[in-house]
Protein backbone atom coordinates (compact mmCIF):
# COMPACT_ATOMS: atom_id res chain seq x y z
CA UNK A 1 128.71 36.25 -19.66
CA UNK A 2 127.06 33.84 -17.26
CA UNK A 3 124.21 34.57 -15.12
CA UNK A 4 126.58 34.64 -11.69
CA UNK A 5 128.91 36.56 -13.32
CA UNK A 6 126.75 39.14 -14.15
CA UNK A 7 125.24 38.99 -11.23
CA UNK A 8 128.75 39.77 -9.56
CA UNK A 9 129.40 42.47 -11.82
CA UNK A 10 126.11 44.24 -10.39
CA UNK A 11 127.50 43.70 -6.81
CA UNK A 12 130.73 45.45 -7.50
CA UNK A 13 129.22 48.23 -9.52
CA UNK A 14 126.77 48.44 -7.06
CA UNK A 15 130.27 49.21 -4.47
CA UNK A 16 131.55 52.23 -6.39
CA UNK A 17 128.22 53.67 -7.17
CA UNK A 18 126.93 53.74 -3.57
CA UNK A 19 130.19 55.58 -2.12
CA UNK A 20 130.05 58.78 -0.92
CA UNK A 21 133.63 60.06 -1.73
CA UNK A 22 132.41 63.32 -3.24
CA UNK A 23 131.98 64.33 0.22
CA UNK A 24 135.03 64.61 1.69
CA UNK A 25 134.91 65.68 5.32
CA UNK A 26 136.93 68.62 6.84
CA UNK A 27 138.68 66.58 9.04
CA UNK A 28 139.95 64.14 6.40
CA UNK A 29 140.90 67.33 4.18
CA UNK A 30 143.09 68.73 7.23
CA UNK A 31 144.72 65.40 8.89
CA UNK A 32 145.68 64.74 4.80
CA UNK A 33 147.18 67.83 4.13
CA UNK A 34 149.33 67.77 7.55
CA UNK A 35 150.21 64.22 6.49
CA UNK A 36 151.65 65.21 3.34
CA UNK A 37 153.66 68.19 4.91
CA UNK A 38 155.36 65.88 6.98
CA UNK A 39 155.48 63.14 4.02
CA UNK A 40 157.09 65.92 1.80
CA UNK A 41 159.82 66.73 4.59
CA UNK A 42 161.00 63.43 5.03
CA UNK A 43 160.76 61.64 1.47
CA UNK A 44 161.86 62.96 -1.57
CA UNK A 45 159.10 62.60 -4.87
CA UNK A 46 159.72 61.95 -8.45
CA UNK A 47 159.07 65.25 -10.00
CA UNK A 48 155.51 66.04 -11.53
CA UNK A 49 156.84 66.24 -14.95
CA UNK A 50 158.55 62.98 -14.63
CA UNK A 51 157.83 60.16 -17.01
CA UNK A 52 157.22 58.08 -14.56
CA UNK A 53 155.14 61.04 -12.00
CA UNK A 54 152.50 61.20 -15.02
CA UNK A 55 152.25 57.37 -15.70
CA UNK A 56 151.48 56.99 -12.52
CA UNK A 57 148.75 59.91 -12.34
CA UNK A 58 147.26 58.89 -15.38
CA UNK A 59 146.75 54.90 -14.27
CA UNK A 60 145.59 56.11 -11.08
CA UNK A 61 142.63 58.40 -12.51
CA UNK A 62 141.96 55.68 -15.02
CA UNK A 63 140.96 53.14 -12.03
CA UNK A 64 139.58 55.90 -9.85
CA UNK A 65 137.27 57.64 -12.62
CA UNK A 66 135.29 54.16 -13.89
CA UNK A 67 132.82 54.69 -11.29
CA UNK A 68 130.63 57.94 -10.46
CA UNK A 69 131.64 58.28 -6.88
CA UNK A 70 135.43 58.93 -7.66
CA UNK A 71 134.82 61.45 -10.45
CA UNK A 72 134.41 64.15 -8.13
CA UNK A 73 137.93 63.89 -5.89
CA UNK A 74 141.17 65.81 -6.99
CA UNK A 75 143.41 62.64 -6.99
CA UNK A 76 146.90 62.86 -6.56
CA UNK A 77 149.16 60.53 -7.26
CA UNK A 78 152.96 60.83 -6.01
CA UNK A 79 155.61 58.35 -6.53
CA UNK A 80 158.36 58.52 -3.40
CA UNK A 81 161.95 57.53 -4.16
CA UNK A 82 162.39 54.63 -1.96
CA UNK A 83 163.05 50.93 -2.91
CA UNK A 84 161.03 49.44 -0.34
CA UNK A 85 157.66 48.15 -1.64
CA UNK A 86 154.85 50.52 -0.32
CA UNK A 87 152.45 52.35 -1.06
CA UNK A 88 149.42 54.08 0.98
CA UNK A 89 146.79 56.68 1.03
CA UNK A 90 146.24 59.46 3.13
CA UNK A 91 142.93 60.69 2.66
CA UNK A 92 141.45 63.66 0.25
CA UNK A 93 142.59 61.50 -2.86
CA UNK A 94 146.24 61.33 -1.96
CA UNK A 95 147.74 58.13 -2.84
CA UNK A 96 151.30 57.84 -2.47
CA UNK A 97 153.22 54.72 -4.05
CA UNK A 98 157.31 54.25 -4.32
CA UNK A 99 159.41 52.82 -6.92
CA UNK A 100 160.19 50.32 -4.87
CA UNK A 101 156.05 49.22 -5.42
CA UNK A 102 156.82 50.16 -9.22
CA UNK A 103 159.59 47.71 -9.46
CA UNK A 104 157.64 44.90 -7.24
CA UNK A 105 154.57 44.89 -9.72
CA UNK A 106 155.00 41.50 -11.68
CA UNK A 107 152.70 42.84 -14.42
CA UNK A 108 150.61 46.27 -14.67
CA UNK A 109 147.60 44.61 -13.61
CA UNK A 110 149.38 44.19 -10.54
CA UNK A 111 150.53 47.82 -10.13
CA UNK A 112 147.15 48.56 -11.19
CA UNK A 113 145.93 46.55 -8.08
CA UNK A 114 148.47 48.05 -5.62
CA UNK A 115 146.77 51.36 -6.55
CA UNK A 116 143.24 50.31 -6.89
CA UNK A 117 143.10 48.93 -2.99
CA UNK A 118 144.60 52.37 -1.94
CA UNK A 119 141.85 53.95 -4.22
CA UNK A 120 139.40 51.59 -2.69
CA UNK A 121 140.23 52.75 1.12
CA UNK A 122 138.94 56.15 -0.07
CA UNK A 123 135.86 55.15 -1.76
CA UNK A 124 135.23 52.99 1.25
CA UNK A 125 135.09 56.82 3.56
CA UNK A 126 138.18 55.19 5.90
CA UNK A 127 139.29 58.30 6.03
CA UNK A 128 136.43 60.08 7.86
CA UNK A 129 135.85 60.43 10.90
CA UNK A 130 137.82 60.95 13.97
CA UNK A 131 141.69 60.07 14.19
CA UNK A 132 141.98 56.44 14.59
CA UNK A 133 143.33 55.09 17.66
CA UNK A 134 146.22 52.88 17.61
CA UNK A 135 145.67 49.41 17.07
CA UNK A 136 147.11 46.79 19.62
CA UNK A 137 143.99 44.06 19.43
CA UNK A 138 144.35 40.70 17.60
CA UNK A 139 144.42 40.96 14.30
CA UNK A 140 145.27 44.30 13.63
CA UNK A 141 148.59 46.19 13.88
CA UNK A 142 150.42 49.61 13.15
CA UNK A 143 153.13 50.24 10.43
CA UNK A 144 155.14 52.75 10.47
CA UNK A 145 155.43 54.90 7.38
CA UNK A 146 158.39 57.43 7.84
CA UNK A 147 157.50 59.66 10.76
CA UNK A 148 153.61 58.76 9.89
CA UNK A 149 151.67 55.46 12.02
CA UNK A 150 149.66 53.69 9.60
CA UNK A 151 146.88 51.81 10.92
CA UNK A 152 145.94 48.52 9.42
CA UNK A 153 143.04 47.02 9.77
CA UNK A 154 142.07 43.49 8.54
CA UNK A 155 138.38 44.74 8.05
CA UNK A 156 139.25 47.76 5.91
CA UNK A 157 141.77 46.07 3.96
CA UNK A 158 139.21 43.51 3.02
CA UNK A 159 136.65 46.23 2.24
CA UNK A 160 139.31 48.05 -0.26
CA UNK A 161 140.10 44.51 -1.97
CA UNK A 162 136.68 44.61 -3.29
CA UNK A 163 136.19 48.07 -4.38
CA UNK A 164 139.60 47.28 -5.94
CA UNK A 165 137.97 44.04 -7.85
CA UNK A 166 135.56 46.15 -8.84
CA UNK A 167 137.61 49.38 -10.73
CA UNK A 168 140.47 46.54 -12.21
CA UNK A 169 137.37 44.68 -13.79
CA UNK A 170 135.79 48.29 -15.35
CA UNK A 171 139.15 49.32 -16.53
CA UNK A 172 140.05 46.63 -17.90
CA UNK A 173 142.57 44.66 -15.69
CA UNK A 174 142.79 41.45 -14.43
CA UNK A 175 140.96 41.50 -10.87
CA UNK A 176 143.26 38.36 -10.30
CA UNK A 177 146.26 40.56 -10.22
CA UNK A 178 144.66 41.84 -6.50
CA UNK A 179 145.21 38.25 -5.18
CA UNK A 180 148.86 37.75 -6.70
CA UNK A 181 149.82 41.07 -4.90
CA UNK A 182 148.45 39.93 -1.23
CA UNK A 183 150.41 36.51 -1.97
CA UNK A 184 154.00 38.39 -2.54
CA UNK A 185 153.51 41.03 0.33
CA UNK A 186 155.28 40.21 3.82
CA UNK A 187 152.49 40.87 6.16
CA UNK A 188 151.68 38.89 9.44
CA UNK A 189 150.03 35.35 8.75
CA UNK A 190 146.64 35.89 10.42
CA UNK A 191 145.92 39.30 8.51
CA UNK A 192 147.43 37.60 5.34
CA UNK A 193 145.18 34.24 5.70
CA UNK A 194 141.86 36.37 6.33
CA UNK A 195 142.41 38.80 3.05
CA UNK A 196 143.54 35.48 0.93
CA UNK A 197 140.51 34.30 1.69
CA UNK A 198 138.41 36.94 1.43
CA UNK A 199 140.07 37.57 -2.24
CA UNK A 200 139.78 33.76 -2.97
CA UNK A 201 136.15 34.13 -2.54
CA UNK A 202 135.40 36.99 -4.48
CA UNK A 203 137.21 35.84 -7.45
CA UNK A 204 136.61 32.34 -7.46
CA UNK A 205 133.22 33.56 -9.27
CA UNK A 206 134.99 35.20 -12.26
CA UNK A 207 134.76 33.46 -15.49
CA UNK A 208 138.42 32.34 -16.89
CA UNK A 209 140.88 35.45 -17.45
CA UNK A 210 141.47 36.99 -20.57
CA UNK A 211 145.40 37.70 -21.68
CA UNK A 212 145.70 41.35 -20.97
CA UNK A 213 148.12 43.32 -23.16
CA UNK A 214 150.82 45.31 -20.78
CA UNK A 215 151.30 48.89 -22.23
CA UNK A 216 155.34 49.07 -23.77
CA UNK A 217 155.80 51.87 -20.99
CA UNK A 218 154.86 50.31 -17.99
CA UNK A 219 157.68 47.60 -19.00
CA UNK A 220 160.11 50.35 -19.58
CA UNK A 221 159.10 52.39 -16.66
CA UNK A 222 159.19 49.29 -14.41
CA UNK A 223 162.86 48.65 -15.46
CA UNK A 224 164.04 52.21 -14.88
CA UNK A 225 162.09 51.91 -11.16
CA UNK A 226 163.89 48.40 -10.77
CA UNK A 227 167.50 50.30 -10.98
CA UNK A 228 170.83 49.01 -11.48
């Protein structure tokens, strides 16, 4: 390990020790639990007990745990039965991704990364606060997710990429895999270039990737989310 490289690693450790997610703020705790009300009403989840449910729980905590500051939040993890690629958080630890995102995933570093930058949204505190306004300025925009506006912002998604780096590299993914996501996702071309080159930046420091071994069930699981 080189002298930048470790030097790197200290940066992005430095990132998930100094968040402050134990503290979750009452706010976040109340706009997140009305959020998943109306989530719950209008999409239905794969079952807890689900082989799939608990893969997904378990990779999540995995990424979330490597780091001090996310040892203390009650994760949970749901997968939503919907095709479409997507997945988002809604504060309090609730990450929500769909098979859709399960079946996207070109490896399980890269459904590792679609869940470590919604993991890194919460470690980043994006959550507290007051209600954000919707965007209309360049540069930003507002996706709908069911009933629910989700407001993207180019800044925070940047921020999340690299608390994302940061838990793929400590449990043992390819940070790489965060870069081959943003390449594959339809997204307007300004907010695309700036996180490309954001990610290109970040990574460009990494020493040469190692071949990771994907688990037998993420394979399986993937198929079964891909469908007939």
């Amino acid at each position: 390990m080189g002298p930048i490289w470790r030097s790197l690693g200290a940066v992005l450790l430095g990132w998930l020790a100094a968040a402050d997610a134990a503290a979750l703020c009452p706010q976040e705790q109340q706009r997140a639990r009305a959020s998943a009300a109306r989530i719950a009403e209008e999409w239905p989840a794969v079952p807890g007990g689900d082989e799939l449910a608990r893969y997904i729980q378990e990779l999540g905590e995995r990424l979330a745990r490597v780091g001090a500051a996310g040892r203390d939040i009650p994760w949970r993890f749901t997968v939503l039965r919907d095709r479409s690629p997507y997945a988002f958080a809604i504060g309090a630890g609730a990450v929500y991704v769909t098979e859709g995102a399960v079946a996207f995933a070109g490896s399980e570093s890269e459904l590792a990364a679609i869940l470590a930058h919604e993991i890194g949204h919460q470690l980043a505190g994006h959550f507290c606060g007051a209600a954000p306004d919707a965007y209309d300025s360049v540069g930003r925009r507002q996706d709908p997710v069911g009933g629910l506006v989700q407001v993207i912002d180019p800044h925070k998604e940047t921020e999340a990429d690299r608390y994302a780096v940061g838990l793929l590299r400590e449990a043992g993914f390819d940070p790489r895999a965060m870069r081959e996501v943003a390449k594959r996702l339809p997204d307007k071309p300004e907010i695309a270039g700036r996180r490309l080159t954001a990610l290109h930046d970040l990574l460009g420091r990494l020493p040469p990737p190692r071949r990771i071994r994907e688990s037998d069930q993420f394979r399986r699981l993937r198929g079964r989310a891909a469908g007939p």
